[in-house]
Protein backbone atom coordinates (compact mmCIF):
# COMPACT_ATOMS: atom_id res chain seq x y z
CA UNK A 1 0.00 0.00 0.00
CA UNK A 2 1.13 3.28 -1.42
CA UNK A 3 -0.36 5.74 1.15
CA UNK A 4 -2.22 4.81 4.53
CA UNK A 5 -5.67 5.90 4.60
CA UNK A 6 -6.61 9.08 7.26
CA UNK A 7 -9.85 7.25 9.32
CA UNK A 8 -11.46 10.17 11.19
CA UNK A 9 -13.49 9.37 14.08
CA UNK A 10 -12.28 5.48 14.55
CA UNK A 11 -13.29 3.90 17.93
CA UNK A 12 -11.51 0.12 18.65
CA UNK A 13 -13.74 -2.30 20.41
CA UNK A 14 -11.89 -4.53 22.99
CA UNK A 15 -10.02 -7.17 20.63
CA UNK A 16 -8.64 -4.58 18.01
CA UNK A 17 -7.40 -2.61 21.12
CA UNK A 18 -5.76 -6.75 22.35
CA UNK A 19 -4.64 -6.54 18.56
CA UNK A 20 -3.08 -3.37 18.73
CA UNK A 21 -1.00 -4.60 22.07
CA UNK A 22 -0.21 -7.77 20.76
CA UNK A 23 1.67 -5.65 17.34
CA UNK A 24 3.42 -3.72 20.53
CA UNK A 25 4.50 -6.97 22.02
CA UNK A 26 5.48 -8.04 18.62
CA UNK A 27 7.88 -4.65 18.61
CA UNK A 28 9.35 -5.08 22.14
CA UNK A 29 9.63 -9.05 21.09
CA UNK A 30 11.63 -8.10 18.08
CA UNK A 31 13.90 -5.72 19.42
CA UNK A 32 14.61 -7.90 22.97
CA UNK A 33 15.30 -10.37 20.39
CA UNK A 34 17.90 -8.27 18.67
CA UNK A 35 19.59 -7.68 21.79
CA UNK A 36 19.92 -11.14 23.13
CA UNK A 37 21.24 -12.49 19.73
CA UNK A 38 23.68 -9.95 19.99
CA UNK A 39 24.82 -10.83 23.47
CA UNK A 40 24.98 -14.55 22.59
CA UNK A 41 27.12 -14.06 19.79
CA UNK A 42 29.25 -11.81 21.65
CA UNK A 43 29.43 -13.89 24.93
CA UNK A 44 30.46 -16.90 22.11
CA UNK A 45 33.07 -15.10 21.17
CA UNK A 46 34.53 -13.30 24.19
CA UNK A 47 33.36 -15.81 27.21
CA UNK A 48 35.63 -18.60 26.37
CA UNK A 49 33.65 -20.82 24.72
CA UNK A 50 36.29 -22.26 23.22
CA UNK A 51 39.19 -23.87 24.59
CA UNK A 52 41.59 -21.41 26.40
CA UNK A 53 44.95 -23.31 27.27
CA UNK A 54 47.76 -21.62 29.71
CA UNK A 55 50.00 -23.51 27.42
CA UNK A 56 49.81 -21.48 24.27
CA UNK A 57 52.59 -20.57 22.60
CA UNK A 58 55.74 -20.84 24.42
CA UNK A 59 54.42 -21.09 27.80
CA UNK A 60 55.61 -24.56 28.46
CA UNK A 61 59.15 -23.46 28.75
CA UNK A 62 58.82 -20.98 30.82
CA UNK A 63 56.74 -23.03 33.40
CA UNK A 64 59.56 -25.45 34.01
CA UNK A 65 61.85 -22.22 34.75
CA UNK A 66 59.70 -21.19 38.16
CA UNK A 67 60.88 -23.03 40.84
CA UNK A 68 57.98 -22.69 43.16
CA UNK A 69 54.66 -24.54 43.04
CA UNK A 70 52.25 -21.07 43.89
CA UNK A 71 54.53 -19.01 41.72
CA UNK A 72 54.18 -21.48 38.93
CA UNK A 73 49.69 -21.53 39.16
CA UNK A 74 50.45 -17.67 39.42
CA UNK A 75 52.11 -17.35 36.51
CA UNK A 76 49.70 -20.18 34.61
CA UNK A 77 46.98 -18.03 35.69
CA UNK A 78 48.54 -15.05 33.81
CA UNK A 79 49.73 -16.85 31.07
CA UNK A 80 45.88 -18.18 30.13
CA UNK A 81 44.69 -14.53 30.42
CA UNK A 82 48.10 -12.60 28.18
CA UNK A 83 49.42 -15.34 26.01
CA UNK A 84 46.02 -17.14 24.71
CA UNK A 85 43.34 -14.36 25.22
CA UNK A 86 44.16 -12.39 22.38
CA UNK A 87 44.66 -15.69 19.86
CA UNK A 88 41.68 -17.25 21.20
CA UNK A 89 39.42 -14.41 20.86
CA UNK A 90 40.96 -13.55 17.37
CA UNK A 91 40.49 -16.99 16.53
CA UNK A 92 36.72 -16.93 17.52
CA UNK A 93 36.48 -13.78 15.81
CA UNK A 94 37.05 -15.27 12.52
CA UNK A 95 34.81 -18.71 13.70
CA UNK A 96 32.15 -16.74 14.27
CA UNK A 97 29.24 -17.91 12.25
CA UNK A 98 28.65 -13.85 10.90
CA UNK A 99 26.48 -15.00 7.87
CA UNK A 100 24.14 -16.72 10.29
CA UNK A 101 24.11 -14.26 12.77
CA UNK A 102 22.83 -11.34 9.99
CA UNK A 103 20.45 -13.15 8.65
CA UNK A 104 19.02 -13.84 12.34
CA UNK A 105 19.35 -10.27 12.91
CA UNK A 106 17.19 -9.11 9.47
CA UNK A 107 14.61 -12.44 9.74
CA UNK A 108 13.56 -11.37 13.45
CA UNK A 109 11.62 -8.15 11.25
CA UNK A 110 10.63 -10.55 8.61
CA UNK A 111 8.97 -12.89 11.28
CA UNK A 112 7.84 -10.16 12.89
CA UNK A 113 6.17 -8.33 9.89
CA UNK A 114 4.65 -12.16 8.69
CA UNK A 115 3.18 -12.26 12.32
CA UNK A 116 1.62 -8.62 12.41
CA UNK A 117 0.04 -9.63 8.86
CA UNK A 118 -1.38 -13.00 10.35
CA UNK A 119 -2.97 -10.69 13.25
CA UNK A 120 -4.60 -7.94 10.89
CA UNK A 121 -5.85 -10.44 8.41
CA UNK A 122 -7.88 -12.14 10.86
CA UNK A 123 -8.64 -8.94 12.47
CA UNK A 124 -9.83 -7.36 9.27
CA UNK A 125 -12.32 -10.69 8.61
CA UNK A 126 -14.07 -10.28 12.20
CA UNK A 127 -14.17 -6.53 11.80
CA UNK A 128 -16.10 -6.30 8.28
CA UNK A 129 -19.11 -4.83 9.77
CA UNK A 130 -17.77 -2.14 11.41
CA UNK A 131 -16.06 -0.51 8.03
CA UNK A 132 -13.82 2.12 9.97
CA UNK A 133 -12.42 -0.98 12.02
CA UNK A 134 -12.01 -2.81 8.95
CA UNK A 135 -10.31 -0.06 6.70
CA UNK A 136 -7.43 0.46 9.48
CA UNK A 137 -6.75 -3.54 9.76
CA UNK A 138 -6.83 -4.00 6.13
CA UNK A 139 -4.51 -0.86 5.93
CA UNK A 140 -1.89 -2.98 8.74
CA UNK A 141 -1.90 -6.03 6.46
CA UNK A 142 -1.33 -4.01 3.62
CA UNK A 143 1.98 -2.68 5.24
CA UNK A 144 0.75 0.74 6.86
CA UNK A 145 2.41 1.00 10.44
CA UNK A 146 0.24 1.76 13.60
């Protein structure tokens, strides 16, 4: 639809009004959505979901130079978060499924906007005698936003 219809004087009986929350919940859905696939792929990248080792590189060497036992888990500790943090994470960086994770990103409005359309359509058939009603949730499916 080109251009949304201006309906003067429209009153919403109680299940366009549900209708009208359930395309807000849709909204809020979509954009909590967004957010949480973004955290997930970030936390797969950056919280060590893959394998950190404290004997990266040439670690393994210089553990058998520290003489003392609490020195040497010191110094693993520090190894595991200097010598493999950067690799790893550049290394999950590149792993990163990217592809997938865009086309999550753009289908969450394309589910979203298949949903909405489900919603008017069948709001639009119960709503044929009241034409106003009708006009405004045949102007939703049709793509006009609320």
């Amino acid at each position: 639809m080109k251009k949304c219809p201006a309906i003067v004087d429209i009153s919403f009986d109680k299940e366009s009004l549900d209708g009208i929350e359930k395309i807000k919940e849709m909204h809020e859905l979509e954009k909590y959505g967004r957010i949480w696939l973004t955290i997930g792929n970030l936390f797969s990248i950056f919280g060590g979901s893959s394998l950190r080792s404290s004997s990266a590189g040439h670690a393994k060497e210089v553990f058998k130079l520290i003489p003392n036992d609490t020195l040497k888990v010191t110094a693993k500790a520090v190894a595991k978060g200097v010598a493999s943090e950067a690799n790893q994470t550049s290394y999950s960086i590149t792993q990163a499924n990217w592809e997938y994770y865009f086309q999550s990103y753009i289908n969450l409005g394309t589910i979203k906007r298949k949903k909405i359309e489900e919603l008017a359509y069948s709001q639009a058939l119960k709503h044929q005698s009241s034409p106003k009603e009708y006009m405004f949730w045949k102007s939703i499916y049709m793509g006009c936003k609320i």
